[in-house]
PDB file of N, CA and C in Angstrom:
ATOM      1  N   UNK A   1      48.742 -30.001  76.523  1.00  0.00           N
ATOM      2  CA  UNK A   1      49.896 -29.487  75.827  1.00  0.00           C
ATOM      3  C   UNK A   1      49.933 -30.100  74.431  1.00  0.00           C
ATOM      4  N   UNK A   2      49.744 -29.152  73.248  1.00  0.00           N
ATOM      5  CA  UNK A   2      50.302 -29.815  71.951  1.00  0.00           C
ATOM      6  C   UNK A   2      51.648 -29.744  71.613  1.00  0.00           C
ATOM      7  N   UNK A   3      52.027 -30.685  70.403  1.00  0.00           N
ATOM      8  CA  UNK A   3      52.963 -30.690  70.322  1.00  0.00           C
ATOM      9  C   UNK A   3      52.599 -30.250  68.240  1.00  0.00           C
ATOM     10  N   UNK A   4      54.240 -29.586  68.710  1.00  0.00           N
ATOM     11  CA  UNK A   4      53.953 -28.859  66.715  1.00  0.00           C
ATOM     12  C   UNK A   4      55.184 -30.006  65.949  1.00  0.00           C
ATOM     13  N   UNK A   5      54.130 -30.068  64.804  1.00  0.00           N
ATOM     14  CA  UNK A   5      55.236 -30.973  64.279  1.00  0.00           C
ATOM     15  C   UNK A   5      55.524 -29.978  63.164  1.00  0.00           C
ATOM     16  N   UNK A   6      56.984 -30.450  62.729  1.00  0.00           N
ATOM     17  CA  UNK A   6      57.498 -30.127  61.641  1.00  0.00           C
ATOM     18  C   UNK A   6      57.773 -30.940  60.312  1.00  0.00           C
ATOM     19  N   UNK A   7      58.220 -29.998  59.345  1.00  0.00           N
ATOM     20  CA  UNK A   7      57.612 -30.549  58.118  1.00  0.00           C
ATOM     21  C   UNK A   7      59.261 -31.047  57.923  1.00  0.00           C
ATOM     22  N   UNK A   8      59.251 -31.965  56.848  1.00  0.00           N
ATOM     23  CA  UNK A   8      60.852 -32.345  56.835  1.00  0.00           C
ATOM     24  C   UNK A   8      61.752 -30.970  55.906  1.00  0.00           C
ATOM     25  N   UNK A   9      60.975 -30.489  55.257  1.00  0.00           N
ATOM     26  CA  UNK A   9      62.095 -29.191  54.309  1.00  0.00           C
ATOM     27  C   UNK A   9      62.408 -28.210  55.506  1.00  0.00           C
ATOM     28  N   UNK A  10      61.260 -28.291  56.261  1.00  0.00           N
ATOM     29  CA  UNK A  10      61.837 -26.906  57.985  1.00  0.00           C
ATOM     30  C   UNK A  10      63.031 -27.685  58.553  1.00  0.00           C
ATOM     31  N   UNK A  11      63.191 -28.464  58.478  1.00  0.00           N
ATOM     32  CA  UNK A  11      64.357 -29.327  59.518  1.00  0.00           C
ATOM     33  C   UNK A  11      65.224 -29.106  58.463  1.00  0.00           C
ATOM     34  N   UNK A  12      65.239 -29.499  57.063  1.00  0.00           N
ATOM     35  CA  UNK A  12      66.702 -29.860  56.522  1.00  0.00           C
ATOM     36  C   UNK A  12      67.432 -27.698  56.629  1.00  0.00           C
ATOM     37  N   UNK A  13      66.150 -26.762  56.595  1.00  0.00           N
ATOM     38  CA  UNK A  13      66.605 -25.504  56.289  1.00  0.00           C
ATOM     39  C   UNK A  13      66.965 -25.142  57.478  1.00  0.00           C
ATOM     40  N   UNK A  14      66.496 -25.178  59.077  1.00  0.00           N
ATOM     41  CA  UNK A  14      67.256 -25.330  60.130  1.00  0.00           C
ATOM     42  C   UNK A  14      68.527 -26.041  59.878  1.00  0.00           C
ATOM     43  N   UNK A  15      68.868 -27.352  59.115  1.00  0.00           N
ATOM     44  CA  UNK A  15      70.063 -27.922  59.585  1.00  0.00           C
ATOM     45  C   UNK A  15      71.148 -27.662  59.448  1.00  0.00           C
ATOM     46  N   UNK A  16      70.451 -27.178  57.540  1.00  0.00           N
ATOM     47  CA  UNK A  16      71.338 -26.006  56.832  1.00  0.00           C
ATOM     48  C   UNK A  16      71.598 -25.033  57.511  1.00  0.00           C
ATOM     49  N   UNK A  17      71.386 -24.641  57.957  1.00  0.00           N
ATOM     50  CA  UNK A  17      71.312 -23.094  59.031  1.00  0.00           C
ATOM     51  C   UNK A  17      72.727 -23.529  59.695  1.00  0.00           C
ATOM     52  N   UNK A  18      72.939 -24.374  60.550  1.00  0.00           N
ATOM     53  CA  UNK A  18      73.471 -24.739  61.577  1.00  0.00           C
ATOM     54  C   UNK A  18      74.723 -25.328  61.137  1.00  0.00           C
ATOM     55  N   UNK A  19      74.448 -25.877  59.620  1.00  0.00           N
ATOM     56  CA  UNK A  19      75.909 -26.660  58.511  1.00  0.00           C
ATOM     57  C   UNK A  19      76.844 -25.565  58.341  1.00  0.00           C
ATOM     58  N   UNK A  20      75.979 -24.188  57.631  1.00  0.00           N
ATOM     59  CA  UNK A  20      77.085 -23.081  57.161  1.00  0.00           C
ATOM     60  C   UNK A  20      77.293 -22.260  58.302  1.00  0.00           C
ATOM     61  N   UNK A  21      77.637 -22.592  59.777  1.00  0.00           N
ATOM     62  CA  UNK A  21      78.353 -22.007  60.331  1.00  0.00           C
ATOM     63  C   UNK A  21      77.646 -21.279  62.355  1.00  0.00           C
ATOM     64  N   UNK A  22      76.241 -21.590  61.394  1.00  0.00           N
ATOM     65  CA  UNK A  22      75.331 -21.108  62.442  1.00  0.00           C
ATOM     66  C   UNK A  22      75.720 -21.565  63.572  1.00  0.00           C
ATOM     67  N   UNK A  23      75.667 -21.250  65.360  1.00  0.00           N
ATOM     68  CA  UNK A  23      76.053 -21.642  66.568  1.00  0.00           C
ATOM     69  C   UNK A  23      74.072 -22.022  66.493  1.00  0.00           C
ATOM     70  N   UNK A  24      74.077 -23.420  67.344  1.00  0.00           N
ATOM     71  CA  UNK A  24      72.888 -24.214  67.812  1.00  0.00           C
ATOM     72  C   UNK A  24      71.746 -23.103  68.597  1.00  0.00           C
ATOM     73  N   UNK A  25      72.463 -22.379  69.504  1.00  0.00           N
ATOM     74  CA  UNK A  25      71.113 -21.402  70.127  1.00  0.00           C
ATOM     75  C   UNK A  25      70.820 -20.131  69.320  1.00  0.00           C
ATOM     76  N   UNK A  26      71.601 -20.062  68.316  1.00  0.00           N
ATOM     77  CA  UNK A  26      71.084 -18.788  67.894  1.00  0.00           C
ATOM     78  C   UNK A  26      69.966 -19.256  66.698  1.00  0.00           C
ATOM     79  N   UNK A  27      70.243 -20.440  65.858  1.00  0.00           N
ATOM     80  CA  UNK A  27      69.386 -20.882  65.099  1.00  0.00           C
ATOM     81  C   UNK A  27      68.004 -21.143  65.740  1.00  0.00           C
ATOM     82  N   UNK A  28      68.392 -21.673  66.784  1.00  0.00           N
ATOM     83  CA  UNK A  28      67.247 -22.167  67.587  1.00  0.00           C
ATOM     84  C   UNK A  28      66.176 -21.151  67.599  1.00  0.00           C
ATOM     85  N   UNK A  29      66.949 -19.722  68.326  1.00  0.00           N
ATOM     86  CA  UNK A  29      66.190 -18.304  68.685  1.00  0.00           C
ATOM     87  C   UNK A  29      65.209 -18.043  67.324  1.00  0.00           C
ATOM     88  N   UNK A  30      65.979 -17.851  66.308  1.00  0.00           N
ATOM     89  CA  UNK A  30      65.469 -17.502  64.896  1.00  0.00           C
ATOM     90  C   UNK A  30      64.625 -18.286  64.290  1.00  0.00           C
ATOM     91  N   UNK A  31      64.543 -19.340  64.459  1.00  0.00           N
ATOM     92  CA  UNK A  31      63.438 -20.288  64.172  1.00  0.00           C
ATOM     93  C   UNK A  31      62.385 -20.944  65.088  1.00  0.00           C
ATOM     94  N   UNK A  32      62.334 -20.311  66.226  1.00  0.00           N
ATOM     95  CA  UNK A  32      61.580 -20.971  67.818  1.00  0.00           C
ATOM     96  C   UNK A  32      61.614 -22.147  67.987  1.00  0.00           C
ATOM     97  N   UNK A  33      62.664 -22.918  67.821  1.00  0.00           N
ATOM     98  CA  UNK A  33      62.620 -24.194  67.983  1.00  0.00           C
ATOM     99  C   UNK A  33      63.584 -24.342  68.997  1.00  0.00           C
ATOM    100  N   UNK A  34      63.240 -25.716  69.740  1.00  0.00           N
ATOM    101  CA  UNK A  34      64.439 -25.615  71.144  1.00  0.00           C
ATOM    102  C   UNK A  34      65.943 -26.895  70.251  1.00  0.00           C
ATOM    103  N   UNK A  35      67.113 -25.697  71.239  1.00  0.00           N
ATOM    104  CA  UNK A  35      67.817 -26.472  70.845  1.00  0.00           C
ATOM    105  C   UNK A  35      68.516 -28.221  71.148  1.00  0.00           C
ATOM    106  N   UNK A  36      67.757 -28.523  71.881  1.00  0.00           N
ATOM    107  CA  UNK A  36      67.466 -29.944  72.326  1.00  0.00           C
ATOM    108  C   UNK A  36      67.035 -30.438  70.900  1.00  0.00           C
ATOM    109  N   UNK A  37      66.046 -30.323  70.586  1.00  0.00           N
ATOM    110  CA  UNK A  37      64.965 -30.870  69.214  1.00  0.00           C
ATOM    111  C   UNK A  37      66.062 -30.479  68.113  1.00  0.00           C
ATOM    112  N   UNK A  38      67.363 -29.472  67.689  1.00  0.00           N
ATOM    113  CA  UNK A  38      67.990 -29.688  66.907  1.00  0.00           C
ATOM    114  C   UNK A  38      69.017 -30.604  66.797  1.00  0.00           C
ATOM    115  N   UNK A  39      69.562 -30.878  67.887  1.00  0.00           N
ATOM    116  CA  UNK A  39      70.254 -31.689  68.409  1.00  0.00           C
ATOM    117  C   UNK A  39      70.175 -33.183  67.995  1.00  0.00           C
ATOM    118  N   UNK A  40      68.536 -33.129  68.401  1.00  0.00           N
ATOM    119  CA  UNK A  40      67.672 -34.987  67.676  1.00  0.00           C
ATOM    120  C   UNK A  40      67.844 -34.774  66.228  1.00  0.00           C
ATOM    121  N   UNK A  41      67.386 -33.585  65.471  1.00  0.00           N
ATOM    122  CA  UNK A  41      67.038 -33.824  63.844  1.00  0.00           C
ATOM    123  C   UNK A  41      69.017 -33.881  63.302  1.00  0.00           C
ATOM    124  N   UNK A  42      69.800 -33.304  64.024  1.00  0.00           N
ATOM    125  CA  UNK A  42      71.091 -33.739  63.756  1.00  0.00           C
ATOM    126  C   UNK A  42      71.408 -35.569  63.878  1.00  0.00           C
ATOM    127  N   UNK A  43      71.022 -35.567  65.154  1.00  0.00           N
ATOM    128  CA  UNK A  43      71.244 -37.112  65.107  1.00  0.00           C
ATOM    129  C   UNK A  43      70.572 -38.048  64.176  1.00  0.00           C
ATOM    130  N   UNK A  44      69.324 -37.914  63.929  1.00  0.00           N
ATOM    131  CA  UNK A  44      68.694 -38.346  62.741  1.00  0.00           C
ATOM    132  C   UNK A  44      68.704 -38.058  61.059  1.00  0.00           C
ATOM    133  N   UNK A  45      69.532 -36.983  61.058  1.00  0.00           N
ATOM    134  CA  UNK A  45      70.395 -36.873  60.047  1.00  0.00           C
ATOM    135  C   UNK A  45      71.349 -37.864  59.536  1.00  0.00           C
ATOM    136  N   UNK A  46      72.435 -37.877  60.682  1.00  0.00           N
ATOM    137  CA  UNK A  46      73.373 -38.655  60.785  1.00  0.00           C
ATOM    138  C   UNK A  46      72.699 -39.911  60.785  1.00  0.00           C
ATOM    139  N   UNK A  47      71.894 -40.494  61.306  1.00  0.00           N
ATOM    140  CA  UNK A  47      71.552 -41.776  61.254  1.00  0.00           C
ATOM    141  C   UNK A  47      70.695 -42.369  60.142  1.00  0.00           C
ATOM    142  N   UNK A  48      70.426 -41.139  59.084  1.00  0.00           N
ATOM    143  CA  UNK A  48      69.984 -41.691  57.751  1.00  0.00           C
ATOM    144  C   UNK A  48      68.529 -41.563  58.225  1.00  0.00           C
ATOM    145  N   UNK A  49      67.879 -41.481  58.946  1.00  0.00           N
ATOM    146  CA  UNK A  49      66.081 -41.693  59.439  1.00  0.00           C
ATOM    147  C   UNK A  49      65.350 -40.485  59.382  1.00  0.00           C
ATOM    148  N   UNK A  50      66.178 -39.058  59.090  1.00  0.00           N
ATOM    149  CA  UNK A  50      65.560 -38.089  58.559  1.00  0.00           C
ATOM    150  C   UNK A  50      64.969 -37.765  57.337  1.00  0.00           C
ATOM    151  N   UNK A  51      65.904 -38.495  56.412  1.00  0.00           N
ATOM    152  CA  UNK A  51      65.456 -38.271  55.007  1.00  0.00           C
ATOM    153  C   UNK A  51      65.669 -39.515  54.576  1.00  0.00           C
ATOM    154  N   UNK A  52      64.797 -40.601  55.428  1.00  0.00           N
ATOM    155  CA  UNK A  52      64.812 -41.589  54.850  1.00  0.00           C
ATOM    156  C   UNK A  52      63.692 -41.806  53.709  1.00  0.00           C
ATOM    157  N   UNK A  53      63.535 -42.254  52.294  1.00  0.00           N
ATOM    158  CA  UNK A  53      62.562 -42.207  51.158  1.00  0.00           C
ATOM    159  C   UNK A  53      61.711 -42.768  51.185  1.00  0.00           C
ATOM    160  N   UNK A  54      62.226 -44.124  52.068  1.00  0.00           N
ATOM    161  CA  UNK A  54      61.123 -45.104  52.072  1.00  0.00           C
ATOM    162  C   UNK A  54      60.268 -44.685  52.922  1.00  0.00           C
ATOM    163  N   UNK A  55      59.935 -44.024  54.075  1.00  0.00           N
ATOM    164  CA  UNK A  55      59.256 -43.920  54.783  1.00  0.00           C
ATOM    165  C   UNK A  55      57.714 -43.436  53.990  1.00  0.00           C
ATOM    166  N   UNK A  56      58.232 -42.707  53.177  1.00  0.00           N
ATOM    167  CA  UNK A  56      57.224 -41.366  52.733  1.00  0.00           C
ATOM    168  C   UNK A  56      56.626 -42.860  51.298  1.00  0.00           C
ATOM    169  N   UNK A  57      57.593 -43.235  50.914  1.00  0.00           N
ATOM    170  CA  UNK A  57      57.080 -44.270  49.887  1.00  0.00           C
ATOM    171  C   UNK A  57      56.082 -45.323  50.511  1.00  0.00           C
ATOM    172  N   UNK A  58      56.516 -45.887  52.001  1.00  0.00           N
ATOM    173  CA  UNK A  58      55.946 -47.236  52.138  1.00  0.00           C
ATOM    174  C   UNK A  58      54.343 -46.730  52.776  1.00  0.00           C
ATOM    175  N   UNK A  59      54.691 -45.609  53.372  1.00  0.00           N
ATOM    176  CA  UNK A  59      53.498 -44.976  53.563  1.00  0.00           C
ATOM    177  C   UNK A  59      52.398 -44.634  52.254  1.00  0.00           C
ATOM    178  N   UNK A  60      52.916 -44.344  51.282  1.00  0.00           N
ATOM    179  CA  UNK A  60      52.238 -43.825  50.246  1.00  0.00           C
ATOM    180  C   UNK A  60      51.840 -45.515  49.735  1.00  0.00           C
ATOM    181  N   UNK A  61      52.507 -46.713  49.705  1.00  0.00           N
ATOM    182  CA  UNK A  61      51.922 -48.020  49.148  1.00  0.00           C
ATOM    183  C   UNK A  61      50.907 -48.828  50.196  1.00  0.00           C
ATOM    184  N   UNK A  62      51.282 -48.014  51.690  1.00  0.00           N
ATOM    185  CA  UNK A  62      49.987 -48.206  52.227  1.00  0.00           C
ATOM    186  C   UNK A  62      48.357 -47.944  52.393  1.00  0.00           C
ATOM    187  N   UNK A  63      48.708 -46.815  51.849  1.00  0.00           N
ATOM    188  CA  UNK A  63      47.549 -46.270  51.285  1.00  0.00           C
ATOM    189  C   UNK A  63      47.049 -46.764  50.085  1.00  0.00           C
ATOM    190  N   UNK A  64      47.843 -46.793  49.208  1.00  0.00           N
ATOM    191  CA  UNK A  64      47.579 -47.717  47.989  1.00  0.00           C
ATOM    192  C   UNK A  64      46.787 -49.172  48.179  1.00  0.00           C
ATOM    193  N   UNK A  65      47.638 -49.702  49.292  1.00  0.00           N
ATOM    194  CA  UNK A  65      46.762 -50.872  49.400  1.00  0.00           C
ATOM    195  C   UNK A  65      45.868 -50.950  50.198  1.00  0.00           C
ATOM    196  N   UNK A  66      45.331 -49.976  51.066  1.00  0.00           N
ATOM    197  CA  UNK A  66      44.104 -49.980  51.539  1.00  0.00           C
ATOM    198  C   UNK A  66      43.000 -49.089  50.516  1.00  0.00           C
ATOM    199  N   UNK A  67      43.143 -48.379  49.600  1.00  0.00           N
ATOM    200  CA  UNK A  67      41.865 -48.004  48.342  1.00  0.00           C
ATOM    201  C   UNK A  67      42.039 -49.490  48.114  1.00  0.00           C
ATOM    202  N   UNK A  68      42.949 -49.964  47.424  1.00  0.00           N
ATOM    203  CA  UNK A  68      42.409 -51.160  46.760  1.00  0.00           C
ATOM    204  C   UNK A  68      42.101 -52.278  47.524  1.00  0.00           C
ATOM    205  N   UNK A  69      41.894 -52.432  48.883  1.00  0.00           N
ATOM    206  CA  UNK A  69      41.250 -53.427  49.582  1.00  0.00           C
ATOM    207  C   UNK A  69      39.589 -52.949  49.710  1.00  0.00           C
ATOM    208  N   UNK A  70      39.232 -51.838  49.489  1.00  0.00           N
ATOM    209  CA  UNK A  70      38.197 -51.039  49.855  1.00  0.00           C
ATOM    210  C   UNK A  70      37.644 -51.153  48.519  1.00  0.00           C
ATOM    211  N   UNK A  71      38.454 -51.145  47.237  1.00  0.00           N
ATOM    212  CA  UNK A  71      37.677 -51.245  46.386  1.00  0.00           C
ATOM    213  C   UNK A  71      36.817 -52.628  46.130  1.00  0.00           C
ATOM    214  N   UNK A  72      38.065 -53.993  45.946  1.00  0.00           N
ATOM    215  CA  UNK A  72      37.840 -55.197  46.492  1.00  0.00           C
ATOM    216  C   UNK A  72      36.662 -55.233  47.310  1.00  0.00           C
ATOM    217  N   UNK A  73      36.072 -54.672  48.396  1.00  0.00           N
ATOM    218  CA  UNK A  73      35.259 -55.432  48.822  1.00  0.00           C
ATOM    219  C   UNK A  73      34.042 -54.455  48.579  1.00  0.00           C
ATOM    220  N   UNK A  74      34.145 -53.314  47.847  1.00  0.00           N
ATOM    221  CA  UNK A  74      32.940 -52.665  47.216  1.00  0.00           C
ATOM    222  C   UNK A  74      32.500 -53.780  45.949  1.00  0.00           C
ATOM    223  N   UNK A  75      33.171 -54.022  45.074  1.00  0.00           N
ATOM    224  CA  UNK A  75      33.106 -54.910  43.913  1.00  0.00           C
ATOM    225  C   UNK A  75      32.458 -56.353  44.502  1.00  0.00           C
ATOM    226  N   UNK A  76      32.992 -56.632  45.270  1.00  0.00           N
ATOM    227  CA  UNK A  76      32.118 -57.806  45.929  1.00  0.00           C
ATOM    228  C   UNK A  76      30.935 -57.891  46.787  1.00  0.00           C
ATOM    229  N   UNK A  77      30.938 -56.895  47.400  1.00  0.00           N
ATOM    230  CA  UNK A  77      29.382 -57.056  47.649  1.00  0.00           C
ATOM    231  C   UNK A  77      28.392 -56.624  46.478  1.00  0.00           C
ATOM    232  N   UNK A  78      28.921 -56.085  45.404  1.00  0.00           N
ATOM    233  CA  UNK A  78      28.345 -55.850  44.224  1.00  0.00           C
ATOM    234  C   UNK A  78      28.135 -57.009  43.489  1.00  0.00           C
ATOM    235  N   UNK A  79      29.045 -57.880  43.094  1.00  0.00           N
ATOM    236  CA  UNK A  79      28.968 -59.092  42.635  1.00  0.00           C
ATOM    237  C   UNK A  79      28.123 -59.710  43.495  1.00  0.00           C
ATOM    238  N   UNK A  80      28.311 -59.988  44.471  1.00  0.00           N
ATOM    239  CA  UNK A  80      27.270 -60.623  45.149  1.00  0.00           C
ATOM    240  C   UNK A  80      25.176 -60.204  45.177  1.00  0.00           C
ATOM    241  N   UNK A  81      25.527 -58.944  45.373  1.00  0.00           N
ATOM    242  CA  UNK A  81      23.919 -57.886  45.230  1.00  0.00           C
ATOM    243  C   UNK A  81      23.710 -58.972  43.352  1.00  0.00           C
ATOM    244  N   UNK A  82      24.469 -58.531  42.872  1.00  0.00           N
ATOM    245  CA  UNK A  82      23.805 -58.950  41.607  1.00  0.00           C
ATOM    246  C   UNK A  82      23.805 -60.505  40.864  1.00  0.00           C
ATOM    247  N   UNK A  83      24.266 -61.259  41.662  1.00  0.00           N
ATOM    248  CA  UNK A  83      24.236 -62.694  41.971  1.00  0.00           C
ATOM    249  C   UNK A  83      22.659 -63.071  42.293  1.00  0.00           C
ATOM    250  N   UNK A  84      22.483 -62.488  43.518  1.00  0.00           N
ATOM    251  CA  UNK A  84      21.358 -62.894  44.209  1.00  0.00           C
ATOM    252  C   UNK A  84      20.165 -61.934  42.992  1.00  0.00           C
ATOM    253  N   UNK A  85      20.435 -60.863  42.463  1.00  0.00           N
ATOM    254  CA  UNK A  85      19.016 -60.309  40.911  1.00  0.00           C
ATOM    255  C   UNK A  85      19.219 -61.834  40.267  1.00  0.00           C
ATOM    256  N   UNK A  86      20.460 -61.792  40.300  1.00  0.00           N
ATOM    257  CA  UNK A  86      19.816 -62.992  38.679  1.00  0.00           C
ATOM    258  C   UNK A  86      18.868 -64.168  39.173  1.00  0.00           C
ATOM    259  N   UNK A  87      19.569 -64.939  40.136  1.00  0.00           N
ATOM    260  CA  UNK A  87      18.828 -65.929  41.420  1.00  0.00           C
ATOM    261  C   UNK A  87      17.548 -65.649  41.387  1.00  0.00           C
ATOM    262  N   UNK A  88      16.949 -64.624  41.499  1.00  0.00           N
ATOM    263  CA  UNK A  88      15.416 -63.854  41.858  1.00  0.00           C
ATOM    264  C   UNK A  88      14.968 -63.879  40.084  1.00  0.00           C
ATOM    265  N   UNK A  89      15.385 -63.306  39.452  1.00  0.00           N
ATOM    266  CA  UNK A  89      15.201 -63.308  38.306  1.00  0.00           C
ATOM    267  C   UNK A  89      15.041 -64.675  37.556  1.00  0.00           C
ATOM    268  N   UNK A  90      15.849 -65.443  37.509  1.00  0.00           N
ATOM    269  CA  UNK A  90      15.948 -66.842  36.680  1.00  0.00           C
ATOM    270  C   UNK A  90      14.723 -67.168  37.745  1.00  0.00           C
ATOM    271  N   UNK A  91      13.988 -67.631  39.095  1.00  0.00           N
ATOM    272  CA  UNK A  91      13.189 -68.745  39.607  1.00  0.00           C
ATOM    273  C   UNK A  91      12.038 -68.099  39.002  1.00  0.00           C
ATOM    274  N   UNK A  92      11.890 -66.316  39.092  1.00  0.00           N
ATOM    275  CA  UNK A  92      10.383 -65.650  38.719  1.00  0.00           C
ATOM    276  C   UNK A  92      10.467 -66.269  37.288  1.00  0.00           C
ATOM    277  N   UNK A  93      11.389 -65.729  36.233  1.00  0.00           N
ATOM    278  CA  UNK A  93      11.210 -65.562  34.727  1.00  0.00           C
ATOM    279  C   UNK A  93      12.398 -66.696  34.346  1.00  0.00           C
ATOM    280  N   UNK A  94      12.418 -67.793  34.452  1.00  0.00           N
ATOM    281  CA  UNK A  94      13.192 -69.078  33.659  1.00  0.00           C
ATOM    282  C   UNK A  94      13.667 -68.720  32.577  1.00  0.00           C
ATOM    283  N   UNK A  95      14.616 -69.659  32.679  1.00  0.00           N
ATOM    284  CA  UNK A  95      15.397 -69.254  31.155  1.00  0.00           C
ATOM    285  C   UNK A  95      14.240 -70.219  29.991  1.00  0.00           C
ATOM    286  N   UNK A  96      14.725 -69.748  28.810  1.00  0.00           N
ATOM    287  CA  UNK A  96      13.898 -70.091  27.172  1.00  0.00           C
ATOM    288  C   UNK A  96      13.799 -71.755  27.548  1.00  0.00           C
ATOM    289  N   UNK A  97      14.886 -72.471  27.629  1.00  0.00           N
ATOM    290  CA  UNK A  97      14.936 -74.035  27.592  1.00  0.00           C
ATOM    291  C   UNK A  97      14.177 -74.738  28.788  1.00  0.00           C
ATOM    292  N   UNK A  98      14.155 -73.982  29.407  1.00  0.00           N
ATOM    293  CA  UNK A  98      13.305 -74.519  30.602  1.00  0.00           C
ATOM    294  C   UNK A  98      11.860 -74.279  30.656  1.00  0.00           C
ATOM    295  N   UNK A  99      11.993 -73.076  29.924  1.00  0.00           N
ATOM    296  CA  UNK A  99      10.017 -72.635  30.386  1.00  0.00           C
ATOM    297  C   UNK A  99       9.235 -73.209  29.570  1.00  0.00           C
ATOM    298  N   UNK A 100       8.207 -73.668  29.475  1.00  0.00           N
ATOM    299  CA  UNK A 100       7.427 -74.314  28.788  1.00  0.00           C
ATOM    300  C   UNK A 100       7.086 -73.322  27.102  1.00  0.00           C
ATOM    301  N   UNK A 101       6.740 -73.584  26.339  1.00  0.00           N
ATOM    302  CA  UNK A 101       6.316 -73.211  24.951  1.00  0.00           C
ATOM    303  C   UNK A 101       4.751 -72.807  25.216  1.00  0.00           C
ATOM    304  N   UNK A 102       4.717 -71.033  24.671  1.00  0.00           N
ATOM    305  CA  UNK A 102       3.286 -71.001  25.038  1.00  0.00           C
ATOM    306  C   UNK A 102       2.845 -71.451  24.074  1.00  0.00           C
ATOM    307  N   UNK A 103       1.424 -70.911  24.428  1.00  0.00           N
ATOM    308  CA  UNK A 103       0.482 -71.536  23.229  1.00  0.00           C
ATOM    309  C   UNK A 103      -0.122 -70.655  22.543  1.00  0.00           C
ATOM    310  N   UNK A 104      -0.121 -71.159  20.928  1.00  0.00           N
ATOM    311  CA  UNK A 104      -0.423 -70.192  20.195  1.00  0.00           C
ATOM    312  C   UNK A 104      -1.609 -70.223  19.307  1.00  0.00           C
ATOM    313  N   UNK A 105      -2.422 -69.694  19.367  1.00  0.00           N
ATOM    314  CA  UNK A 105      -3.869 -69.655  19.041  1.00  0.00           C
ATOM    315  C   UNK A 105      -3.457 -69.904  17.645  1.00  0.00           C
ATOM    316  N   UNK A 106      -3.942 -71.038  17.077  1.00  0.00           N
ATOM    317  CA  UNK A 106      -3.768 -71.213  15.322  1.00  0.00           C
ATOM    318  C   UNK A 106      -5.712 -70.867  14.766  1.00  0.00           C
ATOM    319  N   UNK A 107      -5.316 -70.594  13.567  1.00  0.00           N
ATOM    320  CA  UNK A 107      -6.750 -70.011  13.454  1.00  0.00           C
ATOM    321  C   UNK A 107      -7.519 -71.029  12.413  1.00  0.00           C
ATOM    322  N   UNK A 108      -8.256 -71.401  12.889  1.00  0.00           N
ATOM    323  CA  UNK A 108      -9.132 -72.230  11.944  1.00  0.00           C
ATOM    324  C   UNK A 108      -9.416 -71.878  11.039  1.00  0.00           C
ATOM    325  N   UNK A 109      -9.533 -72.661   9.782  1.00  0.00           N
ATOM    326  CA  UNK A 109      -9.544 -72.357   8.541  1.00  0.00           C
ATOM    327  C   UNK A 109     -10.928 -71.718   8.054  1.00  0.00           C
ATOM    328  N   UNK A 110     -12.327 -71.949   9.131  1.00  0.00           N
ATOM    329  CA  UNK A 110     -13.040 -71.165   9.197  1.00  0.00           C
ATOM    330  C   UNK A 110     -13.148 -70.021   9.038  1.00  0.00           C
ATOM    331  N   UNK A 111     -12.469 -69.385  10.166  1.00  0.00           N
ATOM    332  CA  UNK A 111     -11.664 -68.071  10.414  1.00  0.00           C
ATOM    333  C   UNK A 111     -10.646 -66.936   9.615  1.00  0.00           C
ATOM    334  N   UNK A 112     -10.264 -68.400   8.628  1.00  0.00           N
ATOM    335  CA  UNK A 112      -9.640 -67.260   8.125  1.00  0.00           C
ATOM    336  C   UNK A 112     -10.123 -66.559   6.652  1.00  0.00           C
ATOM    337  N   UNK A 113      -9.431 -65.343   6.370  1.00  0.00           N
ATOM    338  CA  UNK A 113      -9.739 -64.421   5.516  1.00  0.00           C
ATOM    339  C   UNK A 113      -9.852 -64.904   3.966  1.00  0.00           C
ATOM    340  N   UNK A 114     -10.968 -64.999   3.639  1.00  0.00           N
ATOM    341  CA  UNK A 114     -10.216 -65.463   1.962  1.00  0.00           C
ATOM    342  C   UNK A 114     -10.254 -64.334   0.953  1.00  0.00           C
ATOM    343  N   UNK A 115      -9.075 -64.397   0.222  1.00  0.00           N
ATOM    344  CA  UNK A 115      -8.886 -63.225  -0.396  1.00  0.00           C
ATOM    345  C   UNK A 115      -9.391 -63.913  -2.431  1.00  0.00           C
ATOM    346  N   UNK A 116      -9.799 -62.850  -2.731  1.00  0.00           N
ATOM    347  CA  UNK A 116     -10.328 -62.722  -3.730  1.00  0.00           C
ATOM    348  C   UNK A 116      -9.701 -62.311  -4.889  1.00  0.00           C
ATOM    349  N   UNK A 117      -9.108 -63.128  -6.208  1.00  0.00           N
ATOM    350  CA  UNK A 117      -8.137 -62.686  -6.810  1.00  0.00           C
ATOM    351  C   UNK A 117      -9.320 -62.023  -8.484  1.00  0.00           C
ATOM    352  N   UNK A 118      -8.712 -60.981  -8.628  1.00  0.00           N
ATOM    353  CA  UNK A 118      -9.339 -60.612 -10.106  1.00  0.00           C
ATOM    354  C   UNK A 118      -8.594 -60.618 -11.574  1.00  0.00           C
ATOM    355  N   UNK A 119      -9.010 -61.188 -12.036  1.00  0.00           N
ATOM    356  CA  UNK A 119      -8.106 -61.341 -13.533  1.00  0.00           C
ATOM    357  C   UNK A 119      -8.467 -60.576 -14.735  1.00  0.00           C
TER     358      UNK A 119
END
């Protein structure tokens, strides 16, 4: 057996129904809803828990804070993934101050070119 839920504007336009004058079973008939179940969205009227704001709000900041817990721990295993490149990176390829100074072939004066000036 399912059960149908309703949306909160169907309840307040049933309730309306039933405010300006409507008798409980005939609204009921016209909208297929039993009149037991109008009976509850009356009482929850009255008790403020029908159209209560927060509900729909605290729900909506729950969601809020689960993207941003989800983002949080996307960003961190990211930080972390790229923690461990640099780690891999700095032991293969050292930083400048640490790695030794290559060596640089100086050219013997043998070797080198002499240029020829004309006057």
């Amino acid at each position: 057996m399912s059960y149908k839920r309703y949306t909160k504007a169907f309840k307040q336009k049933v309730l309306r129904e039933v405010e300006q004058g409507g008798s409980v079973s005939a609204v009921s008939r016209r909208f297929s809803v039993s009149r037991q179940l109008i009976y509850e969205w009356q009482q929850k009227q009255r008790d403020g828990s029908l159209q209560d704001p927060k509900t729909g709000v605290a729900s909506e900041l729950l969601a809020e804070v689960a993207e941003l817990e989800r983002k949080v721990g996307q960003l961190t295993m990211e930080n972390e993934f790229l923690k461990k490149t640099l780690e891999r990176l700095e032991t293969r390829y050292p930083p400048a101050e640490k790695r030794p100074e290559p060596k640089r072939l100086s050219k013997s004066p043998n070797n080198s070119k002499k240029v020829m000036v004309l006057r």
